[in-house]
ModelCIF file with pLDDT and N, C-alpha, C, O atoms, coordinates in Angstrom:
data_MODEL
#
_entry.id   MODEL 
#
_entity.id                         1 
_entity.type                       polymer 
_entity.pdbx_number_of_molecules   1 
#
_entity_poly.entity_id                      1 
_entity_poly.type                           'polypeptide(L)' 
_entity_poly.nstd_linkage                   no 
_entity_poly.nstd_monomer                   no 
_entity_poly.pdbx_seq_one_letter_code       
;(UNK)(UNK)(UNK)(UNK)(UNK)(UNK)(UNK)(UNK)(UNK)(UNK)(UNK)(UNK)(UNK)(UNK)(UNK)(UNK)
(UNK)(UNK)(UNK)(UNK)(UNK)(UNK)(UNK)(UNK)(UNK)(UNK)(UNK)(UNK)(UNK)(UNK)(UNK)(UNK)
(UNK)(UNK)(UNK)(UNK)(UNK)(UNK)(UNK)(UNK)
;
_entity_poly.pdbx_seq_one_letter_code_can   XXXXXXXXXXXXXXXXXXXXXXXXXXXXXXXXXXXXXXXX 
_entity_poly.pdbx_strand_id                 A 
#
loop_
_entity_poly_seq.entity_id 
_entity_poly_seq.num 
_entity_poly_seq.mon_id 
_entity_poly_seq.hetero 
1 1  UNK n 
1 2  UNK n 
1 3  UNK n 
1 4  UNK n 
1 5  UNK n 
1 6  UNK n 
1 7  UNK n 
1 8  UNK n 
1 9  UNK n 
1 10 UNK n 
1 11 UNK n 
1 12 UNK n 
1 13 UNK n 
1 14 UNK n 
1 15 UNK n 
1 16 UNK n 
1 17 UNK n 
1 18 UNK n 
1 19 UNK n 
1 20 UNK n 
1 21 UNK n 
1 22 UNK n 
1 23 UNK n 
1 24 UNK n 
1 25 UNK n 
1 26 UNK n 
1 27 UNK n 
1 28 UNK n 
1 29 UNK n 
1 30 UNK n 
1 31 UNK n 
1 32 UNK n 
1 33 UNK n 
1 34 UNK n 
1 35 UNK n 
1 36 UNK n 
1 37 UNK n 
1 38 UNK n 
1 39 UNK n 
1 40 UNK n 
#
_struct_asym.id          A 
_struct_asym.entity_id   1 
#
loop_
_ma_qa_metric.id 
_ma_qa_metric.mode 
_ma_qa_metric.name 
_ma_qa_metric.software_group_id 
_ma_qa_metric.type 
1 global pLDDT . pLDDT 
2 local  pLDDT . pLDDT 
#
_ma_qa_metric_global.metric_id      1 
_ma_qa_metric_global.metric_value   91.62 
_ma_qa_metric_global.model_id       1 
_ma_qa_metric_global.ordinal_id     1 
#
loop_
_ma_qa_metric_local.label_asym_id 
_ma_qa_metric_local.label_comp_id 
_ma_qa_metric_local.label_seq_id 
_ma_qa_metric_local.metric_id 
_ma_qa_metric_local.metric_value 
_ma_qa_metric_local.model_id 
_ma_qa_metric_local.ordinal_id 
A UNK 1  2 97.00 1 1  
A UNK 2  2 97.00 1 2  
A UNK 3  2 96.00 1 3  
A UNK 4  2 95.00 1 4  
A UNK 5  2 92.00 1 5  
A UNK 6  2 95.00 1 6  
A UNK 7  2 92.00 1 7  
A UNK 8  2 93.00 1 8  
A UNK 9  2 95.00 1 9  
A UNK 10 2 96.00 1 10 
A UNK 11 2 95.00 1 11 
A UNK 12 2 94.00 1 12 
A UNK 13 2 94.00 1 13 
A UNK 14 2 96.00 1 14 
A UNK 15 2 96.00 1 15 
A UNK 16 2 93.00 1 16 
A UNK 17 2 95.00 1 17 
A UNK 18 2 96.00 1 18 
A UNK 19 2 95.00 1 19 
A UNK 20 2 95.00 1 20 
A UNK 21 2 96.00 1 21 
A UNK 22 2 97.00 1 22 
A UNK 23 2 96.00 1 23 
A UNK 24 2 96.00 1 24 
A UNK 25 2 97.00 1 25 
A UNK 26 2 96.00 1 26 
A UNK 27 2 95.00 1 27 
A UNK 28 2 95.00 1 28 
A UNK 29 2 96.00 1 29 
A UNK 30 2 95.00 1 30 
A UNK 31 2 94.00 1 31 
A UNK 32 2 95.00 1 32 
A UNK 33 2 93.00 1 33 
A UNK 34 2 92.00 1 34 
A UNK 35 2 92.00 1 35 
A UNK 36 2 88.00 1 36 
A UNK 37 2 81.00 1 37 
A UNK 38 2 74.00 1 38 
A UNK 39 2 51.00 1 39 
A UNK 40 2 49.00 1 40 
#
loop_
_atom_site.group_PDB 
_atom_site.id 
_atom_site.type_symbol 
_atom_site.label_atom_id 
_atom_site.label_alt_id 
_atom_site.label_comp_id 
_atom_site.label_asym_id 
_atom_site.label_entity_id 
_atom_site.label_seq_id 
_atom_site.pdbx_PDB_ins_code 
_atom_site.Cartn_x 
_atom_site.Cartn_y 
_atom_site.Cartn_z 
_atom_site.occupancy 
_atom_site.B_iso_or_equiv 
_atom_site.pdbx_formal_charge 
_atom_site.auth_seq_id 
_atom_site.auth_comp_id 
_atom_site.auth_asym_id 
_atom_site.auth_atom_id 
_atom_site.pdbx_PDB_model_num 
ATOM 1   N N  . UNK A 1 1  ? -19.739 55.231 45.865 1.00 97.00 ? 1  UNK A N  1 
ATOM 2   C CA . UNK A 1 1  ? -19.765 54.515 47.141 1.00 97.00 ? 1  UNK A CA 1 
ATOM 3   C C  . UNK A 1 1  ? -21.156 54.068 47.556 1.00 97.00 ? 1  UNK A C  1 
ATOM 4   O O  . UNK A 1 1  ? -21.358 52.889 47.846 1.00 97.00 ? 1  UNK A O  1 
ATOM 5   N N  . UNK A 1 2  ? -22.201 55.056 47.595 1.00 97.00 ? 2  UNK A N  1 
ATOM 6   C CA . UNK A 1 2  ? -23.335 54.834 48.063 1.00 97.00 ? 2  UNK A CA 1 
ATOM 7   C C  . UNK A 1 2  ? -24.530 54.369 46.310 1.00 97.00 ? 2  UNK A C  1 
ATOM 8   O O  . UNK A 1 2  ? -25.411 53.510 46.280 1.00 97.00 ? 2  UNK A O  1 
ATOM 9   N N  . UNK A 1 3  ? -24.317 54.818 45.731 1.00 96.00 ? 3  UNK A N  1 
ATOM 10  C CA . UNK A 1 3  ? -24.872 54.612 44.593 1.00 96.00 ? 3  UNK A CA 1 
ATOM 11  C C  . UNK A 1 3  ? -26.453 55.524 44.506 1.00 96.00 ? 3  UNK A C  1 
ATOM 12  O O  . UNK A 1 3  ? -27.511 55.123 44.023 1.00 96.00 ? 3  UNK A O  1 
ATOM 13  N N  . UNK A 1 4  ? -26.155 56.852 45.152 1.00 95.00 ? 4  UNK A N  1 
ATOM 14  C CA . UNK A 1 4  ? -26.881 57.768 45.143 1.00 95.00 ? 4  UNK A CA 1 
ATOM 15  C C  . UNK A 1 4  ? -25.422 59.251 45.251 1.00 95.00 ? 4  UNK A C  1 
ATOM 16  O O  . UNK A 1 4  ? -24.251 59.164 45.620 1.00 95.00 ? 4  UNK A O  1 
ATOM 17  N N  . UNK A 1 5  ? -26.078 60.232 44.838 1.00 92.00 ? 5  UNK A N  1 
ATOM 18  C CA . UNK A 1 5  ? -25.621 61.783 44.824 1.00 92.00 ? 5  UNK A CA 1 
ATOM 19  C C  . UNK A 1 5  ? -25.672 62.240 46.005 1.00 92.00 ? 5  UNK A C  1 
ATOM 20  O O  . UNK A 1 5  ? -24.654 62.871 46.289 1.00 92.00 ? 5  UNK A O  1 
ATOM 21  N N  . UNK A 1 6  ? -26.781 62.165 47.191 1.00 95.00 ? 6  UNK A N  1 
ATOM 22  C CA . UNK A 1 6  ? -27.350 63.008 48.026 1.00 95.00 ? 6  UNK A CA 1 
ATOM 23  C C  . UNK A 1 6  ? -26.224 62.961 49.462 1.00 95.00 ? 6  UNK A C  1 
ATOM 24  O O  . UNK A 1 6  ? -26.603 62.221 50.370 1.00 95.00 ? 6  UNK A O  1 
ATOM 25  N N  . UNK A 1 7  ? -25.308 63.477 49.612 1.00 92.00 ? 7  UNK A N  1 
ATOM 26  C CA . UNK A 1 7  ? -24.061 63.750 50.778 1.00 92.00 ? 7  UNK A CA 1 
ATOM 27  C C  . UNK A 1 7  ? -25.144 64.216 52.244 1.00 92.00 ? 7  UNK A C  1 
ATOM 28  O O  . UNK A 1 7  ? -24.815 64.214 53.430 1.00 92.00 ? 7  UNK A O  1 
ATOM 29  N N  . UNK A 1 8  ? -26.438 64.573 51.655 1.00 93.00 ? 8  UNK A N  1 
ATOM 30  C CA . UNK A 1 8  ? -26.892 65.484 52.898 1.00 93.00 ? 8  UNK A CA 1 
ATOM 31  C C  . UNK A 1 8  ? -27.565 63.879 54.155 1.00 93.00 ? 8  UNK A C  1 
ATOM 32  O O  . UNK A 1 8  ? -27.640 63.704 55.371 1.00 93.00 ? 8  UNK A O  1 
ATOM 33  N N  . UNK A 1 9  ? -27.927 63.005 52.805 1.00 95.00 ? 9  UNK A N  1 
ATOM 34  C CA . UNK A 1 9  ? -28.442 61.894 54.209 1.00 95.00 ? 9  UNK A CA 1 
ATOM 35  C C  . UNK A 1 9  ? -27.775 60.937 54.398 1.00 95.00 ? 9  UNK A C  1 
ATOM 36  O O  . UNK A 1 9  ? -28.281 59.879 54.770 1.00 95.00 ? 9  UNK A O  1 
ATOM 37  N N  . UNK A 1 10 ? -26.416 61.091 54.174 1.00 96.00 ? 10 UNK A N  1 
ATOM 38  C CA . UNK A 1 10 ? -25.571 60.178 54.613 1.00 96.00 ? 10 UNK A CA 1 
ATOM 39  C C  . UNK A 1 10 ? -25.267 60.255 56.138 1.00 96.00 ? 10 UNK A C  1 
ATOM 40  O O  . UNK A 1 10 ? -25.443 61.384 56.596 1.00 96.00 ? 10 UNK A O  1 
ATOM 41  N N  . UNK A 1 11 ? -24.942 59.520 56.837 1.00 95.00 ? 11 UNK A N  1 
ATOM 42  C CA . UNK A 1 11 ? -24.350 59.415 58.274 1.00 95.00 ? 11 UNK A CA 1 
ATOM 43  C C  . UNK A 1 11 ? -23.412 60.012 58.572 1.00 95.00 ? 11 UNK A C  1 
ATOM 44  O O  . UNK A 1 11 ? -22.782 60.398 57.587 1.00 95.00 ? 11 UNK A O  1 
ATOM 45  N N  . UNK A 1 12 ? -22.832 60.395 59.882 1.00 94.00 ? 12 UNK A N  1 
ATOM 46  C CA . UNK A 1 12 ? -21.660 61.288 60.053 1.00 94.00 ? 12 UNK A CA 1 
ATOM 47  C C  . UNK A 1 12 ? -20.271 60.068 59.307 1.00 94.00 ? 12 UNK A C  1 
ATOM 48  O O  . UNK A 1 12 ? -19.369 60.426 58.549 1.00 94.00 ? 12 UNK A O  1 
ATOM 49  N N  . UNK A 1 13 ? -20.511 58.643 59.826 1.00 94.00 ? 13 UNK A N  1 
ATOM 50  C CA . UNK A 1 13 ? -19.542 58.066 59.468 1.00 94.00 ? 13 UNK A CA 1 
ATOM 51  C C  . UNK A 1 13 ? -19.494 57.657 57.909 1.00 94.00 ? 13 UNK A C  1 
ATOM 52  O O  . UNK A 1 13 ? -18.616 57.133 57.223 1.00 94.00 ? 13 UNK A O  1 
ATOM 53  N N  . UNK A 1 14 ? -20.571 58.032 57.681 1.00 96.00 ? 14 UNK A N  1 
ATOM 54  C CA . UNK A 1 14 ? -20.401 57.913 55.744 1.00 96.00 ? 14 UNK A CA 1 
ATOM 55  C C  . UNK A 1 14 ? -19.908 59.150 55.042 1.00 96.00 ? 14 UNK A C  1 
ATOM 56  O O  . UNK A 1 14 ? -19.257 59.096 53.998 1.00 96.00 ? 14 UNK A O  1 
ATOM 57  N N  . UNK A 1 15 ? -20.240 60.260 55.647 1.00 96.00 ? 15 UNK A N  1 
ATOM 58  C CA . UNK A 1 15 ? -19.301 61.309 54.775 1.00 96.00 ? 15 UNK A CA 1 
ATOM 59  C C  . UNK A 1 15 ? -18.194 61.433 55.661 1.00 96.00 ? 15 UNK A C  1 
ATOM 60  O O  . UNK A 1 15 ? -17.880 62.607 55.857 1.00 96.00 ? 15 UNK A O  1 
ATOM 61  N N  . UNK A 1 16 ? -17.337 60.377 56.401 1.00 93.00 ? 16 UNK A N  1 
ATOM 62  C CA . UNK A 1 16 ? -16.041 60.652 56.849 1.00 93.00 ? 16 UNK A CA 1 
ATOM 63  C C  . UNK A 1 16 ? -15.611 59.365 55.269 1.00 93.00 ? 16 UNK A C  1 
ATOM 64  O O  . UNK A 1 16 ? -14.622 59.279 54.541 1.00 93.00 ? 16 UNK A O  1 
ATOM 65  N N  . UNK A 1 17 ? -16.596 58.782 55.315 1.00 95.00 ? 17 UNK A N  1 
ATOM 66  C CA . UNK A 1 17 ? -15.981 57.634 54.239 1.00 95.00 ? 17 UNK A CA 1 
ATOM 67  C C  . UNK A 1 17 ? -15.610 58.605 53.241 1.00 95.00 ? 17 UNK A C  1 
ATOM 68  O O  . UNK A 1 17 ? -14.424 58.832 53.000 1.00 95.00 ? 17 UNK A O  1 
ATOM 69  N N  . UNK A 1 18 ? -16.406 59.102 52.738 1.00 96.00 ? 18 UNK A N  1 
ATOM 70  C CA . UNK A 1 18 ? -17.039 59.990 51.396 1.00 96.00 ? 18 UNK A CA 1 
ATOM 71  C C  . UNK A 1 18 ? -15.716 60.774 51.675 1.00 96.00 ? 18 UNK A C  1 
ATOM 72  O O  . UNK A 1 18 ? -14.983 60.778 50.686 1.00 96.00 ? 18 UNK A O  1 
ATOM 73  N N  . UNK A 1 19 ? -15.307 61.317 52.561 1.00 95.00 ? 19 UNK A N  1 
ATOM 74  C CA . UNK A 1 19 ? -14.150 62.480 52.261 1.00 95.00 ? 19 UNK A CA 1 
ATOM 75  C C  . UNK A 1 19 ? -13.133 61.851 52.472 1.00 95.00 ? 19 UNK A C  1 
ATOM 76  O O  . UNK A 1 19 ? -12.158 62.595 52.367 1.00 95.00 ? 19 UNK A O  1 
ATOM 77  N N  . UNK A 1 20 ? -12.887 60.900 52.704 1.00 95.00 ? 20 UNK A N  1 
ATOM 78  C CA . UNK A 1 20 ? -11.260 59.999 52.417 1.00 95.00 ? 20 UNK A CA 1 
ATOM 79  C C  . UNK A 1 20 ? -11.428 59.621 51.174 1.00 95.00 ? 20 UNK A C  1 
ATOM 80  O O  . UNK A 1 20 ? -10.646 60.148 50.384 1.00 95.00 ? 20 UNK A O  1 
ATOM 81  N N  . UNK A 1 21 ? -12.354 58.722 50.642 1.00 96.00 ? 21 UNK A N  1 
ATOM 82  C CA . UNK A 1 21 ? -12.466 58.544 48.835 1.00 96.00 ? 21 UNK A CA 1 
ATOM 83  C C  . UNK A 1 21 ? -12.094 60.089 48.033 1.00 96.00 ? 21 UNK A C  1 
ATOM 84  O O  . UNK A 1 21 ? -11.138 60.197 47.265 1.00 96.00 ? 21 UNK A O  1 
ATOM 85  N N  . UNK A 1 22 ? -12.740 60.875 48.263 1.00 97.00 ? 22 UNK A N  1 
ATOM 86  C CA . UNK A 1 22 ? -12.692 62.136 47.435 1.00 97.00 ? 22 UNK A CA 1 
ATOM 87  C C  . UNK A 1 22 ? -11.601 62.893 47.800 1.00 97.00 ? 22 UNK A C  1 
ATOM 88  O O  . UNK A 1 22 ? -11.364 63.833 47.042 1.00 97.00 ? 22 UNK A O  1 
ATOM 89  N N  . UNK A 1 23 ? -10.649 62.709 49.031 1.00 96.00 ? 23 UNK A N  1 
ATOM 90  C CA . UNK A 1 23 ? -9.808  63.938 49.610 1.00 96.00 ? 23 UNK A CA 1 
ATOM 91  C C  . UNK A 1 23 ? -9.039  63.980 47.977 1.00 96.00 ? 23 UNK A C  1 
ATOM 92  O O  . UNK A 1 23 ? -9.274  64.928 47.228 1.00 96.00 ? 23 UNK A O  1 
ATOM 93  N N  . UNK A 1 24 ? -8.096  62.819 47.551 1.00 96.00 ? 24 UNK A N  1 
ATOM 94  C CA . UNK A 1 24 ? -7.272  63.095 46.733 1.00 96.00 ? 24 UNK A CA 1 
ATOM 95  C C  . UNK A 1 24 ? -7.630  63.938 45.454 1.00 96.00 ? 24 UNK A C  1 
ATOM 96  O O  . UNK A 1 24 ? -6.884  64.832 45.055 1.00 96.00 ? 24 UNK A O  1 
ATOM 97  N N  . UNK A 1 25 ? -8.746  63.626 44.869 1.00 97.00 ? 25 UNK A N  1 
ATOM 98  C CA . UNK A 1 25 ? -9.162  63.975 43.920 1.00 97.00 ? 25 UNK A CA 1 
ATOM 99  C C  . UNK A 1 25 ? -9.217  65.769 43.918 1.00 97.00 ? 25 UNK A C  1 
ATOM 100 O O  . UNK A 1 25 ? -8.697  66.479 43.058 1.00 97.00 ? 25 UNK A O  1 
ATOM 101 N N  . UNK A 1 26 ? -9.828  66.142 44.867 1.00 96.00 ? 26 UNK A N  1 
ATOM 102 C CA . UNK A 1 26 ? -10.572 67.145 45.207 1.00 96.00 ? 26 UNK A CA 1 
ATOM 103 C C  . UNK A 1 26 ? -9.157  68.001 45.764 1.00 96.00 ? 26 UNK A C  1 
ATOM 104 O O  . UNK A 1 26 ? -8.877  69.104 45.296 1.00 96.00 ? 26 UNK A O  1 
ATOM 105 N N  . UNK A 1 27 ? -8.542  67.509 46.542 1.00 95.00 ? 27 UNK A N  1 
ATOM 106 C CA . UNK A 1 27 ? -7.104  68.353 46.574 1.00 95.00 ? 27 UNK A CA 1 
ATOM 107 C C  . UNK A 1 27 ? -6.236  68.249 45.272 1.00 95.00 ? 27 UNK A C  1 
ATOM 108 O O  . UNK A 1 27 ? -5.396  69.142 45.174 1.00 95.00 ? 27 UNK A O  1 
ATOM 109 N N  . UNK A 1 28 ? -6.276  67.330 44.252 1.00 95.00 ? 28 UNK A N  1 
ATOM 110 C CA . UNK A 1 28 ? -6.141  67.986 42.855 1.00 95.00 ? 28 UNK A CA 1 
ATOM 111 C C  . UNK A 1 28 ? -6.620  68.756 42.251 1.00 95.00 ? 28 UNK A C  1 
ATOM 112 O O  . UNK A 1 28 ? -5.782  69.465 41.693 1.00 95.00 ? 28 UNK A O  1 
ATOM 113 N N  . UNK A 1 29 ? -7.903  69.092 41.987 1.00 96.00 ? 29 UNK A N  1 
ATOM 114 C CA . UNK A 1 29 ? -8.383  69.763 41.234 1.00 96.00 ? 29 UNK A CA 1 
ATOM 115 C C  . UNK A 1 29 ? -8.065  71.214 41.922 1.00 96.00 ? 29 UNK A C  1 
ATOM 116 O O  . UNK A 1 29 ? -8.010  72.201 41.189 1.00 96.00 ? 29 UNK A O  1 
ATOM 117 N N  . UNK A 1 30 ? -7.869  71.334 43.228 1.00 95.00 ? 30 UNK A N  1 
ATOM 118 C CA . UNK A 1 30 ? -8.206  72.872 43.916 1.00 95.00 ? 30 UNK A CA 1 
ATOM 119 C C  . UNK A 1 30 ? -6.429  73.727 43.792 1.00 95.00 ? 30 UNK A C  1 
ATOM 120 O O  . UNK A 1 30 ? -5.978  74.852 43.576 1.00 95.00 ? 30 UNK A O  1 
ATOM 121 N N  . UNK A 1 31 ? -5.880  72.231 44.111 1.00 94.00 ? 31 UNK A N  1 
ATOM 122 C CA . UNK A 1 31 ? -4.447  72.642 43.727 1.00 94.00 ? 31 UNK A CA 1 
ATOM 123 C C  . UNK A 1 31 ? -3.620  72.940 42.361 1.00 94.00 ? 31 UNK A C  1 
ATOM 124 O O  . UNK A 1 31 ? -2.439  73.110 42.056 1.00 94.00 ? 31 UNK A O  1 
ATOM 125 N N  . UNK A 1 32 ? -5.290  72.903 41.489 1.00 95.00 ? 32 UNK A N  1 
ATOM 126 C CA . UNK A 1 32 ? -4.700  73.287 39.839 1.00 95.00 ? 32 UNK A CA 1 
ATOM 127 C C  . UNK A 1 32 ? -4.812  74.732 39.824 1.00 95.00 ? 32 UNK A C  1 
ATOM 128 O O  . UNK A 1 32 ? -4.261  75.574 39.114 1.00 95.00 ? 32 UNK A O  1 
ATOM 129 N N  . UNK A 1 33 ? -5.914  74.860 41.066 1.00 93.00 ? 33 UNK A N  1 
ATOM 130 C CA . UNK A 1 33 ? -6.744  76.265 41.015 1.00 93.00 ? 33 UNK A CA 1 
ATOM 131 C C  . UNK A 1 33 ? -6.334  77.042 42.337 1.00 93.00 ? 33 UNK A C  1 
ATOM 132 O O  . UNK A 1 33 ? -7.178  77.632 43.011 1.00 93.00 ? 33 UNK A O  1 
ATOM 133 N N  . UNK A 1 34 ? -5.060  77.007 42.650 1.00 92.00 ? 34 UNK A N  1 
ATOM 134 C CA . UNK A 1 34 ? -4.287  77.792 43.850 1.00 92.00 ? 34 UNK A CA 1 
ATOM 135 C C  . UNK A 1 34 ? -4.306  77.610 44.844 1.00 92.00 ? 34 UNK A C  1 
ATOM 136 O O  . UNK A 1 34 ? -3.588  78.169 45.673 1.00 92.00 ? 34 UNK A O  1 
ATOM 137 N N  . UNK A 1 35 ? -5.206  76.702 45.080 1.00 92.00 ? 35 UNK A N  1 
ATOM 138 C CA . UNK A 1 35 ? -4.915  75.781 46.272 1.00 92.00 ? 35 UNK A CA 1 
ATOM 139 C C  . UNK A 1 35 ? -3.639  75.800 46.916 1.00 92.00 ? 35 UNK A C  1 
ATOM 140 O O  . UNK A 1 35 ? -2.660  75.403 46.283 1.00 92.00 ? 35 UNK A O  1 
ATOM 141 N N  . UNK A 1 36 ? -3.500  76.278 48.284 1.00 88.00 ? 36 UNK A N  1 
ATOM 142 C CA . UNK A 1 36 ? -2.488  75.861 49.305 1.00 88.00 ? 36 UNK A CA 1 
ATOM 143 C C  . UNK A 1 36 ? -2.457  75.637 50.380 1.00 88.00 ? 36 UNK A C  1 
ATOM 144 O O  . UNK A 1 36 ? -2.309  76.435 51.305 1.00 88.00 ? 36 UNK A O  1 
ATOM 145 N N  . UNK A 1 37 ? -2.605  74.408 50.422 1.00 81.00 ? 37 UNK A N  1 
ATOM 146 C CA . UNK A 1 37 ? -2.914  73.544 51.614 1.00 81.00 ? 37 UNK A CA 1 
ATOM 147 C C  . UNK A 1 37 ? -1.944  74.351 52.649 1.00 81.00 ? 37 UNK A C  1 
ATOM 148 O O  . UNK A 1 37 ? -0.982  75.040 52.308 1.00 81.00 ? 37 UNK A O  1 
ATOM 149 N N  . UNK A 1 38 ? -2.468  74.088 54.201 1.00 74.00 ? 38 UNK A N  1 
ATOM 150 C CA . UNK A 1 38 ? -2.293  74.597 55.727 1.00 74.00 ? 38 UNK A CA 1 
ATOM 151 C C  . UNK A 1 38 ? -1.077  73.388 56.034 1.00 74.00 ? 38 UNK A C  1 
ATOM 152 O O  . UNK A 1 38 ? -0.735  72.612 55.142 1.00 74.00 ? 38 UNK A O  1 
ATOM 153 N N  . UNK A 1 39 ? -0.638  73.357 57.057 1.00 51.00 ? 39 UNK A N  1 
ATOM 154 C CA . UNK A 1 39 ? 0.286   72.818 57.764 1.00 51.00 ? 39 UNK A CA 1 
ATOM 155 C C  . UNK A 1 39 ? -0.563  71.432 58.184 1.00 51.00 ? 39 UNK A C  1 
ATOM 156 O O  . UNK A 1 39 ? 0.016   70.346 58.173 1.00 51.00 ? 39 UNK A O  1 
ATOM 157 N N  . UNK A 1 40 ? -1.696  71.525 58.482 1.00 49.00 ? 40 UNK A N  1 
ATOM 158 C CA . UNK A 1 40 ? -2.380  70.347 59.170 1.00 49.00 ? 40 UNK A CA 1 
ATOM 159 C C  . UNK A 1 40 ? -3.723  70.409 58.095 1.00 49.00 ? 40 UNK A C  1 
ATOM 160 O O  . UNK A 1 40 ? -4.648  69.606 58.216 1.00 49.00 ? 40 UNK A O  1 
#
Protein backbone atom coordinates (compact mmCIF):
# COMPACT_ATOMS: atom_id res chain seq x y z
CA UNK A 1 0.00 0.00 0.00
CA UNK A 2 2.48 2.47 1.20
CA UNK A 3 5.59 1.06 -0.46
CA UNK A 4 7.50 1.08 2.80
CA UNK A 5 7.35 -1.72 5.96
CA UNK A 6 7.24 0.86 8.79
CA UNK A 7 3.17 0.56 10.32
CA UNK A 8 4.64 2.78 13.23
CA UNK A 9 4.56 6.23 10.96
CA UNK A 10 1.68 5.71 9.29
CA UNK A 11 -1.45 7.89 10.23
CA UNK A 12 -4.29 6.73 12.35
CA UNK A 13 -6.28 6.66 8.99
CA UNK A 14 -3.57 4.66 7.18
CA UNK A 15 -3.34 1.79 9.50
CA UNK A 16 -7.26 1.70 9.50
CA UNK A 17 -6.42 1.29 5.62
CA UNK A 18 -3.58 -1.17 6.43
CA UNK A 19 -5.98 -3.36 8.61
CA UNK A 20 -8.87 -3.70 6.15
CA UNK A 21 -6.19 -4.80 3.33
CA UNK A 22 -4.60 -7.32 5.79
CA UNK A 23 -7.83 -8.28 8.01
CA UNK A 24 -8.48 -11.27 5.56
CA UNK A 25 -5.24 -12.56 5.21
CA UNK A 26 -4.23 -12.37 8.77
CA UNK A 27 -7.60 -13.94 10.01
CA UNK A 28 -6.42 -16.85 7.77
CA UNK A 29 -3.38 -17.54 8.82
CA UNK A 30 -4.44 -17.26 12.78
CA UNK A 31 -7.46 -19.38 11.99
CA UNK A 32 -5.01 -22.20 10.71
CA UNK A 33 -3.45 -21.65 14.12
CA UNK A 34 -6.74 -21.80 16.49
CA UNK A 35 -7.91 -18.84 16.00
CA UNK A 36 -11.53 -18.16 17.21
CA UNK A 37 -12.86 -15.25 16.37
CA UNK A 38 -15.42 -13.28 19.19
CA UNK A 39 -18.96 -12.49 18.29
CA UNK A 40 -17.99 -8.88 17.18
Amino acid sequence: LFEHDQTSILTDAERSMLAAHAQRDIFAEALQQGFEPDQV
